[in-house]
Protein backbone atom coordinates (compact mmCIF):
# COMPACT_ATOMS: atom_id res chain seq x y z
CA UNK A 1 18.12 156.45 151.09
CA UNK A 2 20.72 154.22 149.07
CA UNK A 3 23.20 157.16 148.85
CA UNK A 4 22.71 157.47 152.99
CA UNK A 5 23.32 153.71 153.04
CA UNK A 6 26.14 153.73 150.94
CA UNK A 7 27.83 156.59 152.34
CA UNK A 8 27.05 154.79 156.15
CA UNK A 9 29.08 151.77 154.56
CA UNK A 10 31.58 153.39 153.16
CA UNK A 11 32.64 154.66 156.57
CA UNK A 12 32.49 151.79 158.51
CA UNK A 13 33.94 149.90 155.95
CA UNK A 14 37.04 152.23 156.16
CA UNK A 15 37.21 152.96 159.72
CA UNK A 16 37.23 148.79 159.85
CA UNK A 17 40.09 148.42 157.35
CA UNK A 18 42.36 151.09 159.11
CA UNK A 19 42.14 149.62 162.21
CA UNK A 20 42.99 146.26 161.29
CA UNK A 21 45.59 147.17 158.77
CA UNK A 22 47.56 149.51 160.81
CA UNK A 23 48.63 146.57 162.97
CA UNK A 24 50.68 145.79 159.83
CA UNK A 25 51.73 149.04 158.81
CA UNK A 26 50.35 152.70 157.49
CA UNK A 27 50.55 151.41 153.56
CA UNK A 28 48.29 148.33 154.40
CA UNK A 29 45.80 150.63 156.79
CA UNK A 30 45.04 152.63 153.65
CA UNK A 31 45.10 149.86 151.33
CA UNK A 32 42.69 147.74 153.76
CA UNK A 33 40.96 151.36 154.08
CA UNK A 34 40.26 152.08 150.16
CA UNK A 35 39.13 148.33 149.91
CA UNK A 36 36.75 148.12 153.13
CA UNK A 37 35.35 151.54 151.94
CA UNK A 38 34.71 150.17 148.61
CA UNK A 39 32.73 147.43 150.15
CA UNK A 40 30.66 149.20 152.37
CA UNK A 41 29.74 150.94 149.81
CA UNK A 42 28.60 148.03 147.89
CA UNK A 43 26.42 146.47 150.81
CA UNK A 44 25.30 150.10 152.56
CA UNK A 45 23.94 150.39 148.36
CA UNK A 46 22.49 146.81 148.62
CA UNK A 47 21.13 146.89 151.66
CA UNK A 48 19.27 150.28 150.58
CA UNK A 49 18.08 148.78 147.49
CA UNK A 50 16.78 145.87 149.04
CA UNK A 51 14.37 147.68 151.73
CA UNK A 52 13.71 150.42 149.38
């Protein structure tokens, strides 16, 4: 279930950072991308882990 999770938060995370980024530009939607995906990784895996 923490891999579901994680994977869950890793696109939201990424869809989030796109959007707001690309208001800015393409280079900061991916950069804001890669880092939102990283942390909905980190909480999707925490939130798993925590209701396990």
């Amino acid at each position: 279930m923490t891999k579901l999770l994680g994977f869950a938060g890793s696109l939201v995370g990424s869809y989030s950072g796109w959007y707001l980024g690309m208001r800015f530009g393409m280079f900061t939607g991916l950069m804001l991308s890669i880092v939102g995906g990283g942390v909905g990784i980190y909480y999707g895996r925490k939130y798993g882990k925590r209701y396990e």
